[in-house]
N, C-alpha and C. Protein backbone atom coordinates (compact mmCIF):
# COMPACT_ATOMS: atom_id res chain seq x y z
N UNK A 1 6.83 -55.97 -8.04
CA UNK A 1 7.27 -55.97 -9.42
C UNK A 1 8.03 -54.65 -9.68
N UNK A 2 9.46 -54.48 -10.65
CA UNK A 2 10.07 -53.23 -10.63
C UNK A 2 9.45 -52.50 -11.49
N UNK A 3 9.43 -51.47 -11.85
CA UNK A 3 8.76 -50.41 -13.02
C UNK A 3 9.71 -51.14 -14.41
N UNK A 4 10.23 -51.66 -14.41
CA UNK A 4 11.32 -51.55 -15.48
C UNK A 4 10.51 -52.63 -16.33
N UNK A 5 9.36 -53.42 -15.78
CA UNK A 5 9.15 -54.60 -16.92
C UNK A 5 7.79 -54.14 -17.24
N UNK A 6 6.83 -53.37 -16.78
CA UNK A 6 6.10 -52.26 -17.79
C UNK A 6 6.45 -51.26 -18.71
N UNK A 7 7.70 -50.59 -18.11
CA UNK A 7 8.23 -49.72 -19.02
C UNK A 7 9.04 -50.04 -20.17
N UNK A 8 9.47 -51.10 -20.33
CA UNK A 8 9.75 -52.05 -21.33
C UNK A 8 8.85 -52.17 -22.23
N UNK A 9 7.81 -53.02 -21.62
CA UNK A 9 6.89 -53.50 -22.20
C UNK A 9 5.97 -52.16 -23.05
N UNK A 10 5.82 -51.36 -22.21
CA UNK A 10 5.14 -50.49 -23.05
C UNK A 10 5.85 -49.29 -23.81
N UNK A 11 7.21 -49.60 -24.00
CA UNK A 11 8.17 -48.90 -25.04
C UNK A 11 7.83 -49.99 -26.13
N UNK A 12 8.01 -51.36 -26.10
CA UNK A 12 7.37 -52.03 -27.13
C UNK A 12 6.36 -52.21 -27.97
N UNK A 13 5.57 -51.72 -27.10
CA UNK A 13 3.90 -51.74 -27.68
C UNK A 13 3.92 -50.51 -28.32
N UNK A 14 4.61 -49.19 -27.88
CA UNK A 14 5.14 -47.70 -28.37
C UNK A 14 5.18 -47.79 -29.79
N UNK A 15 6.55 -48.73 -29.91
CA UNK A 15 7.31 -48.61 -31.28
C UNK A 15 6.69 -49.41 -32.14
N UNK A 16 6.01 -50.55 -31.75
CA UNK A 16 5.26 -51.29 -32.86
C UNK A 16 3.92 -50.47 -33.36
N UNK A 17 3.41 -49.85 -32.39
CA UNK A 17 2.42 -48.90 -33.03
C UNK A 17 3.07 -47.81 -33.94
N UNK A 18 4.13 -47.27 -33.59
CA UNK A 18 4.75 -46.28 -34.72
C UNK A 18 4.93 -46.58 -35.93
N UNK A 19 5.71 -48.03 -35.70
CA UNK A 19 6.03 -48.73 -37.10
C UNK A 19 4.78 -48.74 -37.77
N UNK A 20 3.43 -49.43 -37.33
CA UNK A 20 2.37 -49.58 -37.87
C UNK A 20 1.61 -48.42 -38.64
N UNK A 21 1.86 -47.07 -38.14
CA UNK A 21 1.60 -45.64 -38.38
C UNK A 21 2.28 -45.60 -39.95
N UNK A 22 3.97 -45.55 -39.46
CA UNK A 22 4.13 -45.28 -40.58
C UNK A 22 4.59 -46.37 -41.60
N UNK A 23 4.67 -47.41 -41.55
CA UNK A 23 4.93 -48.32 -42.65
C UNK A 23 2.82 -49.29 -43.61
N UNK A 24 1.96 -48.64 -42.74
CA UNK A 24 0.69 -49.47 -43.20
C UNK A 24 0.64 -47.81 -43.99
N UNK A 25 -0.21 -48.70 -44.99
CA UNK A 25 -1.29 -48.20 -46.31
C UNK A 25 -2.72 -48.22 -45.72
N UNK A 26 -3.23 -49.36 -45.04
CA UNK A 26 -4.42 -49.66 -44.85
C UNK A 26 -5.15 -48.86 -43.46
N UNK A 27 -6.15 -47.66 -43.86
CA UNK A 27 -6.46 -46.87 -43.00
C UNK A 27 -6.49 -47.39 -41.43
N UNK A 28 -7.61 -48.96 -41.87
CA UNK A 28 -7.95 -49.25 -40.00
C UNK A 28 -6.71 -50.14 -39.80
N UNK A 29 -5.64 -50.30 -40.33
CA UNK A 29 -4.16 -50.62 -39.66
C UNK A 29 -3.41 -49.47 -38.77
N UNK A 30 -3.69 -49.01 -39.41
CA UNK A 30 -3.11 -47.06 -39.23
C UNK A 30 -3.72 -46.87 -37.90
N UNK A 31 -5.25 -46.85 -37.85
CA UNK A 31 -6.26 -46.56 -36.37
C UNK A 31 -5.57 -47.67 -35.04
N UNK A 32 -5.42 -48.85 -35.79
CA UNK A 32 -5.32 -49.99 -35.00
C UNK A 32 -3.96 -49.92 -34.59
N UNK A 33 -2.89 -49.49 -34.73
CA UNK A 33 -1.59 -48.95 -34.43
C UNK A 33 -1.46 -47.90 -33.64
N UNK A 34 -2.48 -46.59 -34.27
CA UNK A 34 -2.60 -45.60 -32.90
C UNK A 34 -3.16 -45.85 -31.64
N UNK A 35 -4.18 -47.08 -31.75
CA UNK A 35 -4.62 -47.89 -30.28
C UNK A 35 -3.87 -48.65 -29.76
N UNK A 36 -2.87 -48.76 -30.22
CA UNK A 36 -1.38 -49.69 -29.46
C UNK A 36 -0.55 -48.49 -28.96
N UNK A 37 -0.59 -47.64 -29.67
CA UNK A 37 0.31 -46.27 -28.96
C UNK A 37 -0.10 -45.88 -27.75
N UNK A 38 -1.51 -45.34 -27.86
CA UNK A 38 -2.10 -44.97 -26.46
C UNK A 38 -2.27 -46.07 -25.70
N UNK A 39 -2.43 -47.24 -25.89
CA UNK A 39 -2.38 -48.36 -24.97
C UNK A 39 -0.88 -48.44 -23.73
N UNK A 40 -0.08 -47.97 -24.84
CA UNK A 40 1.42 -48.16 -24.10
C UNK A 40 1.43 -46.89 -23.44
N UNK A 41 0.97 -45.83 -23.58
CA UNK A 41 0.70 -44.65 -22.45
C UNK A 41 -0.11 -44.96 -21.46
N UNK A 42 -1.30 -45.83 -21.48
CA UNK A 42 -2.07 -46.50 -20.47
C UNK A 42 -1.11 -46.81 -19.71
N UNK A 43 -0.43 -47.92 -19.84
CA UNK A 43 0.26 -48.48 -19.21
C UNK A 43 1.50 -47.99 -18.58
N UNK A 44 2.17 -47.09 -19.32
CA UNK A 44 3.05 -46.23 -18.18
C UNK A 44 2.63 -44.94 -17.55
N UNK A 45 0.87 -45.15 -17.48
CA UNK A 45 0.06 -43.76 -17.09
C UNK A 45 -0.15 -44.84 -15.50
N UNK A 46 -0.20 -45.95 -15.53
CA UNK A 46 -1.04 -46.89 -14.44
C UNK A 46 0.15 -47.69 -13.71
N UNK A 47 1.40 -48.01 -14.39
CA UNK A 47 2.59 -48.47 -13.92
C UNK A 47 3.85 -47.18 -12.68
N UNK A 48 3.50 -46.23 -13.52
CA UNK A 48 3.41 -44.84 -12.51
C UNK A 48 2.90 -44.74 -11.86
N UNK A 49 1.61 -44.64 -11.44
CA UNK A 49 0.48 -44.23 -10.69
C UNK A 49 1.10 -45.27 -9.46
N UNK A 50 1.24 -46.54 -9.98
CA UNK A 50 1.34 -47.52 -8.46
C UNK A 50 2.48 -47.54 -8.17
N UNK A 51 3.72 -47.15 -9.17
CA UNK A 51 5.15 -46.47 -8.25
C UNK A 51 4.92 -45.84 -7.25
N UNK A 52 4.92 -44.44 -8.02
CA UNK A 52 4.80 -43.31 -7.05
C UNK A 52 3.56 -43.26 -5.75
N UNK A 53 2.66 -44.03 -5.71
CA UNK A 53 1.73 -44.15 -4.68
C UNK A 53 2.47 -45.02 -3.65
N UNK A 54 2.86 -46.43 -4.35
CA UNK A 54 3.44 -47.37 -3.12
C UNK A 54 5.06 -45.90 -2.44
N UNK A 55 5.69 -45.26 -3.05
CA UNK A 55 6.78 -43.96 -2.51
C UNK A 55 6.53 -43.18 -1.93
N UNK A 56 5.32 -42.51 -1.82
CA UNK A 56 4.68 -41.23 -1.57
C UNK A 56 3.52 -41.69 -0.39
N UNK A 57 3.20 -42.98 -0.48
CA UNK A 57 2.15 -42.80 0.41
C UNK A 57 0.82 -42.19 -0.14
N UNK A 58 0.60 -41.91 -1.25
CA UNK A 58 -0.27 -41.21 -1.87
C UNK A 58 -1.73 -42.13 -2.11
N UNK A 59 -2.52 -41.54 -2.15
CA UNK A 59 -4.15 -42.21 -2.40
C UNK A 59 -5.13 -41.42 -3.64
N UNK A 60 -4.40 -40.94 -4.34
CA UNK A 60 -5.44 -40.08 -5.24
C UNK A 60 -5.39 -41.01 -6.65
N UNK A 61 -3.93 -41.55 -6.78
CA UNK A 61 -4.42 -42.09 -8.22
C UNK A 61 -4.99 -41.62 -9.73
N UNK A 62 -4.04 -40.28 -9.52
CA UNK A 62 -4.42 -39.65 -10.65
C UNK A 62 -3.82 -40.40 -11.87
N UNK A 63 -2.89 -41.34 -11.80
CA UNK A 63 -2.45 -42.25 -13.40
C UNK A 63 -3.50 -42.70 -13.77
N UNK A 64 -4.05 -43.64 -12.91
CA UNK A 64 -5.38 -44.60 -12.96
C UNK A 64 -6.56 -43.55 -13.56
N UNK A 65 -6.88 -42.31 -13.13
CA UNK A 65 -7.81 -41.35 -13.59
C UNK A 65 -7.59 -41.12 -15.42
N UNK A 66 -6.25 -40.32 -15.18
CA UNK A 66 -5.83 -40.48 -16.57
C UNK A 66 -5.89 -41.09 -17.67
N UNK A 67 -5.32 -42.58 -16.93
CA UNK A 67 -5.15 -43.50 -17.95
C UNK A 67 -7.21 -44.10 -18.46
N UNK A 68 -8.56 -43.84 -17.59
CA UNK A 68 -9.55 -43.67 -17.92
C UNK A 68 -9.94 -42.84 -18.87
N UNK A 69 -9.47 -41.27 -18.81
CA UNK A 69 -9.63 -40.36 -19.82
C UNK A 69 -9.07 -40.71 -21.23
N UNK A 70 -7.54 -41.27 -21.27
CA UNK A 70 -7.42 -41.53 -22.27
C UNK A 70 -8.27 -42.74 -22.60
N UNK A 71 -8.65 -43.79 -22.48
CA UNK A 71 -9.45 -44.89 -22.64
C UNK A 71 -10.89 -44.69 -23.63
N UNK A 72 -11.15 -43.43 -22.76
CA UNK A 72 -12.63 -42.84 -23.08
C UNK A 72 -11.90 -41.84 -24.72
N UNK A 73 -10.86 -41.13 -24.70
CA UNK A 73 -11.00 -40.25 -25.55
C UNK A 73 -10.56 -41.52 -26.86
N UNK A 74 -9.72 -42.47 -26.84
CA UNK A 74 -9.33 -43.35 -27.73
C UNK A 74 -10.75 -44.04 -28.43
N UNK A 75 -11.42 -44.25 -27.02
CA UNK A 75 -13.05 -44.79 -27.87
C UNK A 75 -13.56 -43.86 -29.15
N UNK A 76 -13.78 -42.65 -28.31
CA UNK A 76 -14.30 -41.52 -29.58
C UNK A 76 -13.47 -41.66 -30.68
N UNK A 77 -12.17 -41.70 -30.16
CA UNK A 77 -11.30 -41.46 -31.76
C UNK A 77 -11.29 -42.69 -32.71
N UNK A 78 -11.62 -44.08 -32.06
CA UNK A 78 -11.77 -45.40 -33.27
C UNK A 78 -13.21 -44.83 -33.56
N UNK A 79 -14.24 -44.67 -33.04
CA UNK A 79 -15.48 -44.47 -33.80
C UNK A 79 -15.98 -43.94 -34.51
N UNK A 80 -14.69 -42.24 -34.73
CA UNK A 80 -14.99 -41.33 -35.74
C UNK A 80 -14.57 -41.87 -36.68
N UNK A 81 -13.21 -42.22 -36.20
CA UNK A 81 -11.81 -42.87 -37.35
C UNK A 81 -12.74 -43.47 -37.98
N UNK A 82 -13.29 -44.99 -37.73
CA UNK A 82 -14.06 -45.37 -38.59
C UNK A 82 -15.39 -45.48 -39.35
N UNK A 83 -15.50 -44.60 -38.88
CA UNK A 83 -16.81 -43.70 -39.50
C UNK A 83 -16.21 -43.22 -40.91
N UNK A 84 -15.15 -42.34 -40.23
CA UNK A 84 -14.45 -41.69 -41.68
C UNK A 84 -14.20 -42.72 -42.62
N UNK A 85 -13.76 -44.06 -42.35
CA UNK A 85 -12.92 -44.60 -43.21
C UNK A 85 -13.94 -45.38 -43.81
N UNK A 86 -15.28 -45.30 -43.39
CA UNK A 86 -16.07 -46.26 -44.00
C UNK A 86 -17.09 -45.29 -45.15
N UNK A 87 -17.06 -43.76 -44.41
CA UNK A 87 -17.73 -43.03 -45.80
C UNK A 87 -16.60 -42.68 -46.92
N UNK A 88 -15.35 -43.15 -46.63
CA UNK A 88 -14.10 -42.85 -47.62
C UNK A 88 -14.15 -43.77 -48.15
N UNK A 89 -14.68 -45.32 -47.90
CA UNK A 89 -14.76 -46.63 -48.56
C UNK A 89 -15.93 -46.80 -49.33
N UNK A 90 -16.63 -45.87 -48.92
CA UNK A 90 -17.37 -46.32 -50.01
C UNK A 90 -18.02 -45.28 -51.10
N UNK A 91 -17.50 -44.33 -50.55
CA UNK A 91 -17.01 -43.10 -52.04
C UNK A 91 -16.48 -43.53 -52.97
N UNK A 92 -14.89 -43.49 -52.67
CA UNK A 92 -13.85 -44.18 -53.56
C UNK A 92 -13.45 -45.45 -53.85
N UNK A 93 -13.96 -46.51 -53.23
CA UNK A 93 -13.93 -48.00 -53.25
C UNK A 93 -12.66 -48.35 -52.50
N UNK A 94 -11.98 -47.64 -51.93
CA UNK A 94 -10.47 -48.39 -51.58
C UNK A 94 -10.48 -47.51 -49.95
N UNK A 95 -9.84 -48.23 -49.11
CA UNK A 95 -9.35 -47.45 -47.90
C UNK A 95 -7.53 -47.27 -47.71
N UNK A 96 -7.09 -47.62 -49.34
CA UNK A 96 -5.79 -47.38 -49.19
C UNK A 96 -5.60 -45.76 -49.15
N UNK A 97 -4.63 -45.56 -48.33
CA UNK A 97 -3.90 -44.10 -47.95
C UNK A 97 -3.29 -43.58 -49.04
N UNK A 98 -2.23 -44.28 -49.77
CA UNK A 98 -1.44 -43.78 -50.84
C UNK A 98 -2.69 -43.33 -51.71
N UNK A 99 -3.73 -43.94 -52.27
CA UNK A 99 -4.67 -44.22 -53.26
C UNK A 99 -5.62 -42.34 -52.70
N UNK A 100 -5.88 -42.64 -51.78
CA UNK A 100 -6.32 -41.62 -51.10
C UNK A 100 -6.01 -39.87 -51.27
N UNK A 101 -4.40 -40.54 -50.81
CA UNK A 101 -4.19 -38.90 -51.01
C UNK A 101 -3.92 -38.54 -51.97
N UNK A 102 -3.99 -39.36 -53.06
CA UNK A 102 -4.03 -39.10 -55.03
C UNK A 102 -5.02 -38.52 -55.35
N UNK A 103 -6.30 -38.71 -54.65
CA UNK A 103 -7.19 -38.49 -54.98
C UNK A 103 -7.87 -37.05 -54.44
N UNK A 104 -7.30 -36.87 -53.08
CA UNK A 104 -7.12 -35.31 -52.89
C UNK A 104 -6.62 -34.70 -53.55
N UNK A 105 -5.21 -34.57 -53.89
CA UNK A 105 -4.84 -33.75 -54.81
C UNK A 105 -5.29 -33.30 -56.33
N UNK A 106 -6.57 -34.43 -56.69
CA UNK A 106 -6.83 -34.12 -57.80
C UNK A 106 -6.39 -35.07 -59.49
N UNK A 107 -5.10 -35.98 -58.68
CA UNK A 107 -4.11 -36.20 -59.35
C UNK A 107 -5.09 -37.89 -59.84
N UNK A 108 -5.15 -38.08 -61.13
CA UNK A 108 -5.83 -39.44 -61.43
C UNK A 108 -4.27 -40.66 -62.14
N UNK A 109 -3.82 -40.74 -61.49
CA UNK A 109 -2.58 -41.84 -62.17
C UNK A 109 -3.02 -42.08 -63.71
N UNK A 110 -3.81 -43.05 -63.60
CA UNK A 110 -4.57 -43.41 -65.03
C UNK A 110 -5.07 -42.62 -66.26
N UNK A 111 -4.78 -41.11 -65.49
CA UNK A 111 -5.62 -40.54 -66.87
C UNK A 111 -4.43 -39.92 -67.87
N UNK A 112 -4.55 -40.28 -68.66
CA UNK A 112 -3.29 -40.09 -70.03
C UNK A 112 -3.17 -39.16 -69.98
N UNK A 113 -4.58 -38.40 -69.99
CA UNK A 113 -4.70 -37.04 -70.38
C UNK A 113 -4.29 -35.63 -69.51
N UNK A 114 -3.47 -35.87 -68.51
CA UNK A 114 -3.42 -35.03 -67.78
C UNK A 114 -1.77 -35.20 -66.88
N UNK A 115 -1.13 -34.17 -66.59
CA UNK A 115 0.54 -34.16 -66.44
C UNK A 115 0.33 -34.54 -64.65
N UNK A 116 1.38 -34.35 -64.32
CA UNK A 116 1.61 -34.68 -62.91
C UNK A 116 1.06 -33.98 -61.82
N UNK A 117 0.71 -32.17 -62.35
CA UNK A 117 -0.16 -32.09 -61.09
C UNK A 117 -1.74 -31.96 -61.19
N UNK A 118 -2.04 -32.74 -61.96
CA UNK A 118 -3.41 -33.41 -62.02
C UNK A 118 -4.14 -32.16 -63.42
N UNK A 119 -3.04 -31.48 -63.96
CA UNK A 119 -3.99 -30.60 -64.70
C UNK A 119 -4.13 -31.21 -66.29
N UNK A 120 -5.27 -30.70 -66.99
CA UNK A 120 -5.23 -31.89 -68.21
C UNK A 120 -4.69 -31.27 -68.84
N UNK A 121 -3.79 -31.43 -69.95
CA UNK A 121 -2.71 -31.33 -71.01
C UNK A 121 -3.46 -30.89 -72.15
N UNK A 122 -3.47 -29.59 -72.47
CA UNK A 122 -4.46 -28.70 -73.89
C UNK A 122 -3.91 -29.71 -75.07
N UNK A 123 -5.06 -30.09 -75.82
CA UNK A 123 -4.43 -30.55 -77.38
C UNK A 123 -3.66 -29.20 -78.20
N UNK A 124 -2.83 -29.82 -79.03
CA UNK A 124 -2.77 -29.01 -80.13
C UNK A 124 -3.60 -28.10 -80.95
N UNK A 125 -3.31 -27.17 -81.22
CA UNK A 125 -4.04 -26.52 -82.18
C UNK A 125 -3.97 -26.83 -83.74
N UNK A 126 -4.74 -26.84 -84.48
CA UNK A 126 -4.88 -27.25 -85.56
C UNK A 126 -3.54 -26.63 -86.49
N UNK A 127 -2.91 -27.30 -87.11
CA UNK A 127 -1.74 -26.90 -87.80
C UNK A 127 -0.41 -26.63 -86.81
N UNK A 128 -0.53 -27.12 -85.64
CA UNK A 128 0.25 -27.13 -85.09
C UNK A 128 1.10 -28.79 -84.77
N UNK A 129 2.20 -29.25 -84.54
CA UNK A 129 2.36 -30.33 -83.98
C UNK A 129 2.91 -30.61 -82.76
N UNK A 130 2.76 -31.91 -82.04
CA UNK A 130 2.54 -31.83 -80.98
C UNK A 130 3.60 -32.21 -80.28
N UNK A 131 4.22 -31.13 -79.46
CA UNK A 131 5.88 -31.32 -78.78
C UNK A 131 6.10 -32.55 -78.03
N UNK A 132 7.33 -33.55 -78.64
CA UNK A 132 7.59 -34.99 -77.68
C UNK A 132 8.14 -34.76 -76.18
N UNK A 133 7.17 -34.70 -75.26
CA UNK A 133 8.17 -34.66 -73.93
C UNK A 133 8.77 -35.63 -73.10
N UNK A 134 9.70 -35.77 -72.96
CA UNK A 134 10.51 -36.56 -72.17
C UNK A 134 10.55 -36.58 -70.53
């Protein structure tokens, strides 16, 4: 088989995980996209490995090693990931991202009472009236 129809293949699996990164809202879309990224490094970590071994004559198989380490470190990272996303779900009720990082900043959409960077807007003082802002 030539290298060219893994390396294809896992430029595909690449970019659909990117897209997924950055076009999803939904945290475990987001996780589940970065496990298509490193998947497609698997695969040109292990599509390498048996190039250059069947060229070289080589027996060590360090892609194949590699592509284990990443395997193992991707496990840890879905289990924290969703760890996180499940004590963030049920803090705030939502695992949307946009929603999320509103809520870091402080910033409440909904609250009348307060301008854009989340600080609340002093009433008037008595005998004073209250400036129309645009």
């Amino acid at each position: 088989m030539h290298l060219a129809y893994p390396a294809v293949l896992a430029a595909l699996l690449f970019c659909t995980g990117l897209y997924g990164v950055l076009a999803r809202r939904n945290a475990i879309l987001v996780l589940m996209s970065v496990e298509l990224m490193l998947n497609a490094v698997n695969l040109n970590l292990v599509a390498f490995d048996a190039w250059l071994s069947r060229a070289a004559e080589d027996t060590l198989h360090s892609g194949q090693a590699l592509a284990l380490f990443t395997i193992a470190v991707a496990a840890a990272e879905i289990g924290i990931g969703l760890a996180i996303v499940l004590a963030v779900y049920r803090n705030r009720g939502t695992s949307d991202i946009d929603r999320l990082r509103d809520t870091a900043e402080g910033h409440d959409p909904d609250d009348p009472d307060s301008d854009a960077t989340g600080r609340a807007i002093p009433a008037p003082a008595a005998g004073e009236k209250a400036e129309a802002t645009a």
